[in-house]
N, C-alpha and C. Protein backbone atom coordinates (compact mmCIF):
# COMPACT_ATOMS: atom_id res chain seq x y z
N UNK A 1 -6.17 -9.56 -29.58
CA UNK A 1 -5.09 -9.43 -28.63
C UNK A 1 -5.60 -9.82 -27.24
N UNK A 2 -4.90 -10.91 -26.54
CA UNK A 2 -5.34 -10.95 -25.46
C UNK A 2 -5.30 -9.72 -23.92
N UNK A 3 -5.90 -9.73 -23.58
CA UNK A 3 -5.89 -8.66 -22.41
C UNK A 3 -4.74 -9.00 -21.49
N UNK A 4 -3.99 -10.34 -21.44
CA UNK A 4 -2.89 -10.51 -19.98
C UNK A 4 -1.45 -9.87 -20.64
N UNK A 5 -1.60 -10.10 -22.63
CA UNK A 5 -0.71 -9.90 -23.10
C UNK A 5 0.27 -7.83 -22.59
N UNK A 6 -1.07 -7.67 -22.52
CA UNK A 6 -1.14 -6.02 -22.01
C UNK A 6 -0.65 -5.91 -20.55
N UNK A 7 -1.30 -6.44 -19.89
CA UNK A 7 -1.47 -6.03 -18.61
C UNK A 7 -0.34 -6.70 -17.58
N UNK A 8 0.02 -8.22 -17.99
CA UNK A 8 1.67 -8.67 -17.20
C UNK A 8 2.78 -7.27 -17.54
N UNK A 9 2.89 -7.17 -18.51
CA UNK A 9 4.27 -6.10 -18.62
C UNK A 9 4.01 -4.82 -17.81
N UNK A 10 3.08 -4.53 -17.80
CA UNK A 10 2.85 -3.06 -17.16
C UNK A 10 2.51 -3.49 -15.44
N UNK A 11 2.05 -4.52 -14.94
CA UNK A 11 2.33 -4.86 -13.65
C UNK A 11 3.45 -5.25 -13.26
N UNK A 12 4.30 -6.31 -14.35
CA UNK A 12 5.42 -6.47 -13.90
C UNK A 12 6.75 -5.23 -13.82
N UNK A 13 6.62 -4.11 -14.74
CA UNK A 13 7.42 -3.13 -14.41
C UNK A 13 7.15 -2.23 -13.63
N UNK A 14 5.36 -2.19 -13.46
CA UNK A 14 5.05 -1.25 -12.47
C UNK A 14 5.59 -1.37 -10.92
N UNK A 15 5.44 -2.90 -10.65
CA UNK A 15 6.10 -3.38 -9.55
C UNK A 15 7.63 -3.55 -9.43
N UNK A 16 8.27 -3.27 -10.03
CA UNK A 16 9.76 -3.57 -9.95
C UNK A 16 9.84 -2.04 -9.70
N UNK A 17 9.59 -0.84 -10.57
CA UNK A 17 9.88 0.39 -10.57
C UNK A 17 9.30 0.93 -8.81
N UNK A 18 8.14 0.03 -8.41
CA UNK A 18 7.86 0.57 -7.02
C UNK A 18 9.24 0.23 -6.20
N UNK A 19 9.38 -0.94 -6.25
CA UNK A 19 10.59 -1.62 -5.72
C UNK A 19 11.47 -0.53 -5.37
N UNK A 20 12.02 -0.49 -6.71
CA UNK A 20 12.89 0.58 -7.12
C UNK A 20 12.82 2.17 -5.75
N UNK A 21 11.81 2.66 -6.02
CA UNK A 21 11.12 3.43 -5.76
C UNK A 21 11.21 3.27 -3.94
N UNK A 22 10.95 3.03 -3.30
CA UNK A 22 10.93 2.11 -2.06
C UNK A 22 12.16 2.03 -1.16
N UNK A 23 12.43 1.23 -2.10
CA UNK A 23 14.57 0.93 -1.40
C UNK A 23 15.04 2.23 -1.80
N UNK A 24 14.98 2.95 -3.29
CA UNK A 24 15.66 4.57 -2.77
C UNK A 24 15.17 5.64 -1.67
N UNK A 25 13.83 5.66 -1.69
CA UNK A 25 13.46 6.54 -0.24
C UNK A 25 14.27 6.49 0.52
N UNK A 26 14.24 4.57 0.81
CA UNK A 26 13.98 4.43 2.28
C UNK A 26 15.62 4.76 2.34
N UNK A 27 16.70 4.74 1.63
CA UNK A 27 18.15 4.75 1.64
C UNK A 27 18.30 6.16 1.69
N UNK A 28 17.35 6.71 1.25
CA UNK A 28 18.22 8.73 0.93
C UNK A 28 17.19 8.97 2.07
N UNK A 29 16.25 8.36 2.97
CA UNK A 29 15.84 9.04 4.60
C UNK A 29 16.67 8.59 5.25
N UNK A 30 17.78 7.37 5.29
CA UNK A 30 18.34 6.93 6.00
C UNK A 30 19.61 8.24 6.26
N UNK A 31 20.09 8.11 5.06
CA UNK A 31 21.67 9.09 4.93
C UNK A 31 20.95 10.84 5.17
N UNK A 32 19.86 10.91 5.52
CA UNK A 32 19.75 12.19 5.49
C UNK A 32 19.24 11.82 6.78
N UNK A 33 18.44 11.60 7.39
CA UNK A 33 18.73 11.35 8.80
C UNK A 33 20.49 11.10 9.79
N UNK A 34 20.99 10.49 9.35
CA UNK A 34 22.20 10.12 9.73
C UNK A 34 22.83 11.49 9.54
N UNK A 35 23.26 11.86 8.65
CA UNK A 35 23.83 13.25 8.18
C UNK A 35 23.20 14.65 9.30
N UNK A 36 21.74 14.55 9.14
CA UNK A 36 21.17 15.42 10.33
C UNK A 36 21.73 15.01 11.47
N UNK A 37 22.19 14.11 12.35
CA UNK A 37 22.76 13.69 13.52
C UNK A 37 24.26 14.43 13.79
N UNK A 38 24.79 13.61 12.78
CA UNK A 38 26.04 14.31 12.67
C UNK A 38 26.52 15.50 12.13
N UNK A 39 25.67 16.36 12.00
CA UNK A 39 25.76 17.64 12.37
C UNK A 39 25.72 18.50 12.96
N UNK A 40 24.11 18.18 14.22
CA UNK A 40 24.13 18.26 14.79
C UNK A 40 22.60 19.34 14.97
N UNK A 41 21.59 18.92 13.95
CA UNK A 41 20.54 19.62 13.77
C UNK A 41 19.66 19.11 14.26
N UNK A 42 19.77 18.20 15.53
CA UNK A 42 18.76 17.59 16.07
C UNK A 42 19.06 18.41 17.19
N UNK A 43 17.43 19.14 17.43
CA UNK A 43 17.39 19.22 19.06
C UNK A 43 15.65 19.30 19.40
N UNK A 44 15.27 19.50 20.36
CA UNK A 44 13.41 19.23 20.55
C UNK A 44 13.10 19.94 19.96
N UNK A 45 13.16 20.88 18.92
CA UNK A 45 11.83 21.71 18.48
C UNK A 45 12.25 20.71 17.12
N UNK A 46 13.39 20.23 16.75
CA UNK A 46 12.89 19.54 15.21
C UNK A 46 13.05 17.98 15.34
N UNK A 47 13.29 17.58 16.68
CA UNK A 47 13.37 16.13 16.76
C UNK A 47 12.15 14.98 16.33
N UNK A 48 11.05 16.28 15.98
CA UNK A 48 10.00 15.11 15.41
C UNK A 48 10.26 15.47 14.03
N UNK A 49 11.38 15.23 13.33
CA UNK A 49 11.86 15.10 12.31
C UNK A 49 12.06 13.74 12.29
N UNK A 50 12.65 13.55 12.92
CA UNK A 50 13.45 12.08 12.73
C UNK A 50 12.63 10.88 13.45
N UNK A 51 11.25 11.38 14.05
CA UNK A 51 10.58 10.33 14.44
C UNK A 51 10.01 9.32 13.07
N UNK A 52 10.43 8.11 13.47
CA UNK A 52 9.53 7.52 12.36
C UNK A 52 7.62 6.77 12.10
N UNK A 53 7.29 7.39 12.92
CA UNK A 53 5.93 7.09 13.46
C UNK A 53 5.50 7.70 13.54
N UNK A 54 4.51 8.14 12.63
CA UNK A 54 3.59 9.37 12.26
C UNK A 54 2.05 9.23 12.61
N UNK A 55 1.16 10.12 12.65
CA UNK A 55 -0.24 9.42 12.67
C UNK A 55 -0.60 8.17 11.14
N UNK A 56 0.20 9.18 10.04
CA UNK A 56 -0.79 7.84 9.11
C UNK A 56 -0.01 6.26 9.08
N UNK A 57 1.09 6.23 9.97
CA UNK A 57 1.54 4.61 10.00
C UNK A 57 0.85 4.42 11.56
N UNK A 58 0.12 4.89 11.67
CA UNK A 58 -0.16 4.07 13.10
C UNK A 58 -1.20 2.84 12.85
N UNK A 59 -1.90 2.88 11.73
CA UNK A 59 -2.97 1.89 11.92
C UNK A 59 -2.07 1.00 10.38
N UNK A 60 -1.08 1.05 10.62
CA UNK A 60 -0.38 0.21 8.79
C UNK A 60 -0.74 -1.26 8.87
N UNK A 61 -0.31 -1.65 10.16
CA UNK A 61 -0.91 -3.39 10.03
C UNK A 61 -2.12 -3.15 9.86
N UNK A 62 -2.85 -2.47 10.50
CA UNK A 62 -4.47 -2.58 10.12
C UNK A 62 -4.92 -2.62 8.57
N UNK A 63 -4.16 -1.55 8.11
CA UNK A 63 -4.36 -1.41 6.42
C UNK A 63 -4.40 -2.64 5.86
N UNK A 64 -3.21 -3.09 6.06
CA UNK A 64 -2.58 -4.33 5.12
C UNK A 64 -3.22 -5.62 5.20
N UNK A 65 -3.20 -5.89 6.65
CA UNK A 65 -4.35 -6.61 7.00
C UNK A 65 -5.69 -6.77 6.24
N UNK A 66 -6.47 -5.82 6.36
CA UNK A 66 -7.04 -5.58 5.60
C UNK A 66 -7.45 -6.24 4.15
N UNK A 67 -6.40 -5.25 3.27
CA UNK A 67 -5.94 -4.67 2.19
C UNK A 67 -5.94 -6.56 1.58
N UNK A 68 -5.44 -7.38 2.56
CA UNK A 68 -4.69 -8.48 2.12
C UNK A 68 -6.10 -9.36 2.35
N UNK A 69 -7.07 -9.40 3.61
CA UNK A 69 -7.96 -10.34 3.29
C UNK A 69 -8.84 -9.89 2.33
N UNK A 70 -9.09 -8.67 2.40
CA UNK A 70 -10.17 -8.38 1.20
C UNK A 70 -9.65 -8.95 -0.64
N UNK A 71 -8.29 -8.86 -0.51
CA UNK A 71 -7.81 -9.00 -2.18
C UNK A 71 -8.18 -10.79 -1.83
N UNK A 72 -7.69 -11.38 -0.84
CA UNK A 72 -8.26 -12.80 -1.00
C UNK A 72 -9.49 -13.13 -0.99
N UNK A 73 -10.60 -12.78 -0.41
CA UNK A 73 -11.84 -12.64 -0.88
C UNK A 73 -12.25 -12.63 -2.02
N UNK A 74 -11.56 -11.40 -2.70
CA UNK A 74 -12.04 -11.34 -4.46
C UNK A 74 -11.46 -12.26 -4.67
N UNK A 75 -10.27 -12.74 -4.76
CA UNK A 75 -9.70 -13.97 -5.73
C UNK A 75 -10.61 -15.30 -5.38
N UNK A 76 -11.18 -15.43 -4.14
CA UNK A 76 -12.00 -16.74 -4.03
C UNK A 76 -13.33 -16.67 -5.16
N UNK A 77 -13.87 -15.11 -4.85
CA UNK A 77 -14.88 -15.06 -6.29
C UNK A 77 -15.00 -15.07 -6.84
N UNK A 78 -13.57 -15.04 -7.64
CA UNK A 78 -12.90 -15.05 -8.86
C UNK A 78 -13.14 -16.35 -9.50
N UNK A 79 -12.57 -17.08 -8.17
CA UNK A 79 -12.76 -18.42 -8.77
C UNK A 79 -13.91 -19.59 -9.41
N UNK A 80 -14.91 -18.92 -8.50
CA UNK A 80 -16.43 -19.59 -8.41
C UNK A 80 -17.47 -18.75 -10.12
N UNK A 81 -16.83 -17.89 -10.58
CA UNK A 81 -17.76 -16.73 -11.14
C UNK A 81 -17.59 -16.96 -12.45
N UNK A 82 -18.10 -18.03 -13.44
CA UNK A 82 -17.95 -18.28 -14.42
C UNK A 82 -17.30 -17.26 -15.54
N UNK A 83 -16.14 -16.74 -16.21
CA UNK A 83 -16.22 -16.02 -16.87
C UNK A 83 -15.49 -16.43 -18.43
N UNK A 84 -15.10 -16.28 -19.22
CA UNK A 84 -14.46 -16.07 -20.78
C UNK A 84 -13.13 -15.86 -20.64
N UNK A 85 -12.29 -16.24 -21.46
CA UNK A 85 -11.21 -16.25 -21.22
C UNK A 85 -10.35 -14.91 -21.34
N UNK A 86 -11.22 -14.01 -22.56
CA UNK A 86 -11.23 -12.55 -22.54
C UNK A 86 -11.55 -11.93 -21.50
N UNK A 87 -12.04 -11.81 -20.85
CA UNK A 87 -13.21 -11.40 -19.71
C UNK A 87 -11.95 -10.41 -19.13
N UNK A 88 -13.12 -9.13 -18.64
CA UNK A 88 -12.43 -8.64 -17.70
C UNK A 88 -12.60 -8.29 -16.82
N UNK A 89 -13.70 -9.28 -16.49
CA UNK A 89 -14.67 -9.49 -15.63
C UNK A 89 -13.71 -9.37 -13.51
N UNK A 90 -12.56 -10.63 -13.58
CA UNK A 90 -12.18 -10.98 -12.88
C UNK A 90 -10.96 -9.56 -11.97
N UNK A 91 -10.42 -8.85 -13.21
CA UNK A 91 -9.98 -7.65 -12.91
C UNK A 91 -10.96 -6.80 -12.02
N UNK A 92 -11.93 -6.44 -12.48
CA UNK A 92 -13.11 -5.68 -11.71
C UNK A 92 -13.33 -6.06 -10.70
N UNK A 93 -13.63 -7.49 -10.63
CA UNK A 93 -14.49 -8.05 -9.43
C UNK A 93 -12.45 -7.75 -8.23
N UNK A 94 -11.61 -8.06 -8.57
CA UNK A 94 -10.65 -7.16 -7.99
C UNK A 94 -10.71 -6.14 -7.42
N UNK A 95 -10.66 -5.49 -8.08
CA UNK A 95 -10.37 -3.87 -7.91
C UNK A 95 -11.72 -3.19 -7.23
N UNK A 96 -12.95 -3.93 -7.19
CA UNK A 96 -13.90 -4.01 -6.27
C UNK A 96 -13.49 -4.54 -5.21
N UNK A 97 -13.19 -5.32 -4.70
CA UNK A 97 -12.82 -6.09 -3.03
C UNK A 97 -11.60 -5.13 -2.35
N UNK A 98 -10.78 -4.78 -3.46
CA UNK A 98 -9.41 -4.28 -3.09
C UNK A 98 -10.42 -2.70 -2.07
N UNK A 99 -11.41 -1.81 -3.01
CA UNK A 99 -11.54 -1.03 -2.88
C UNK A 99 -12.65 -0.88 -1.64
N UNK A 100 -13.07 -2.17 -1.21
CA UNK A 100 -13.77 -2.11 -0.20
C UNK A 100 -13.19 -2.18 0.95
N UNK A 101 -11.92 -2.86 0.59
CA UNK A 101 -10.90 -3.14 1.76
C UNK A 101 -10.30 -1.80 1.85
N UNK A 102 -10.17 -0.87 1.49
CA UNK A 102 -9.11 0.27 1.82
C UNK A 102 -10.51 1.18 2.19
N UNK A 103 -11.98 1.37 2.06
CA UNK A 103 -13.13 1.90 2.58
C UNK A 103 -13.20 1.03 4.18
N UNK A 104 -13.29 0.11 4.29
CA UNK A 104 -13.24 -0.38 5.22
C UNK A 104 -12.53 0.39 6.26
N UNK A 105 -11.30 -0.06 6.34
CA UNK A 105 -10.21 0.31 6.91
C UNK A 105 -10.34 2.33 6.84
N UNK A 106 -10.83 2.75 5.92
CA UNK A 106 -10.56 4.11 6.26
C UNK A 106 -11.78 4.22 7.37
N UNK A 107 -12.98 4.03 7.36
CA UNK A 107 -13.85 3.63 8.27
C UNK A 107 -13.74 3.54 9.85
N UNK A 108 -12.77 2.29 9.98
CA UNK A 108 -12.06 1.86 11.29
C UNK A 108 -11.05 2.86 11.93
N UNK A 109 -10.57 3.29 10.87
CA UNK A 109 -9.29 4.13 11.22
C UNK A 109 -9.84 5.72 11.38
N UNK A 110 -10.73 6.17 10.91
CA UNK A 110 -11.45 7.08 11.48
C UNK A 110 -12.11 6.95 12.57
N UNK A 111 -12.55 6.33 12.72
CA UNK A 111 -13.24 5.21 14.40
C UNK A 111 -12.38 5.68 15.19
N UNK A 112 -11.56 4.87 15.22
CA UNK A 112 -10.08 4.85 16.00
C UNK A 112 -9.11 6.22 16.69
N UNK A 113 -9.57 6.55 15.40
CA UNK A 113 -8.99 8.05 15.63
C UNK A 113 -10.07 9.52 16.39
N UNK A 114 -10.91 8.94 16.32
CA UNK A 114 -11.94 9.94 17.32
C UNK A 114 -11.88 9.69 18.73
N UNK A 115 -11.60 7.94 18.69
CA UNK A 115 -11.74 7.91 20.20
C UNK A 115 -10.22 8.29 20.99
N UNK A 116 -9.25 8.56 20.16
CA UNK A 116 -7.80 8.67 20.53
C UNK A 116 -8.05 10.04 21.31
């Protein structure tokens, strides 16, 4: 059995179900924010309710950034790194770069956050 035979279906639904996942949040914070307005349950002691800027989105481009050159990195090594057509070799060498990129970034973002 090949290994992509496995692994497309469960990325491809894993990613649709995030999707999924994503657009409902972000729609039931919307109507529940909105709904809090028009009621009238906003005032300063709970108005950092409805802020949308928290400490952990403050460094998000940084993440992604990140997140995004490091996954291209691995895929360049990917390319150069002789492997089998079974191999699951190229997954790893992935999920290695991915994971240096989110160490990284926690790194920086601890940095960042001391000197704040």
């Amino acid at each position: 059995m090949n290994i992509y035979e496995i692994l497309m279906p469960i990325t491809v639904i894993g990613t649709f179900s995030f999707g999924v996942y994503l657009f409902t949040k972000t729609l039931t914070d919307y109507y529940l924010r909105k709904k809090m307005v028009e009621k009238g349950y906003v005032n300063e002691e709970n108005k950092h309710l409805l802020a949308k800027e928290n400490a952990d989105n403050k460094y998000s481009s940084l993440k992604w950034g990140l997140l995004v050159l490091s996954a291209g990195i691995g895929l360049v090594i990917i390319e150069y790194i002789p492997n089998k057509q079974e191999s699951v070799l190229p997954f790893g060498v992935f999920a290695i770069c991915l994971s240096i990129g989110f160490l990284i970034y926690f790194m920086v973002a601890k940095a960042l956050t001391k000197k704040d």
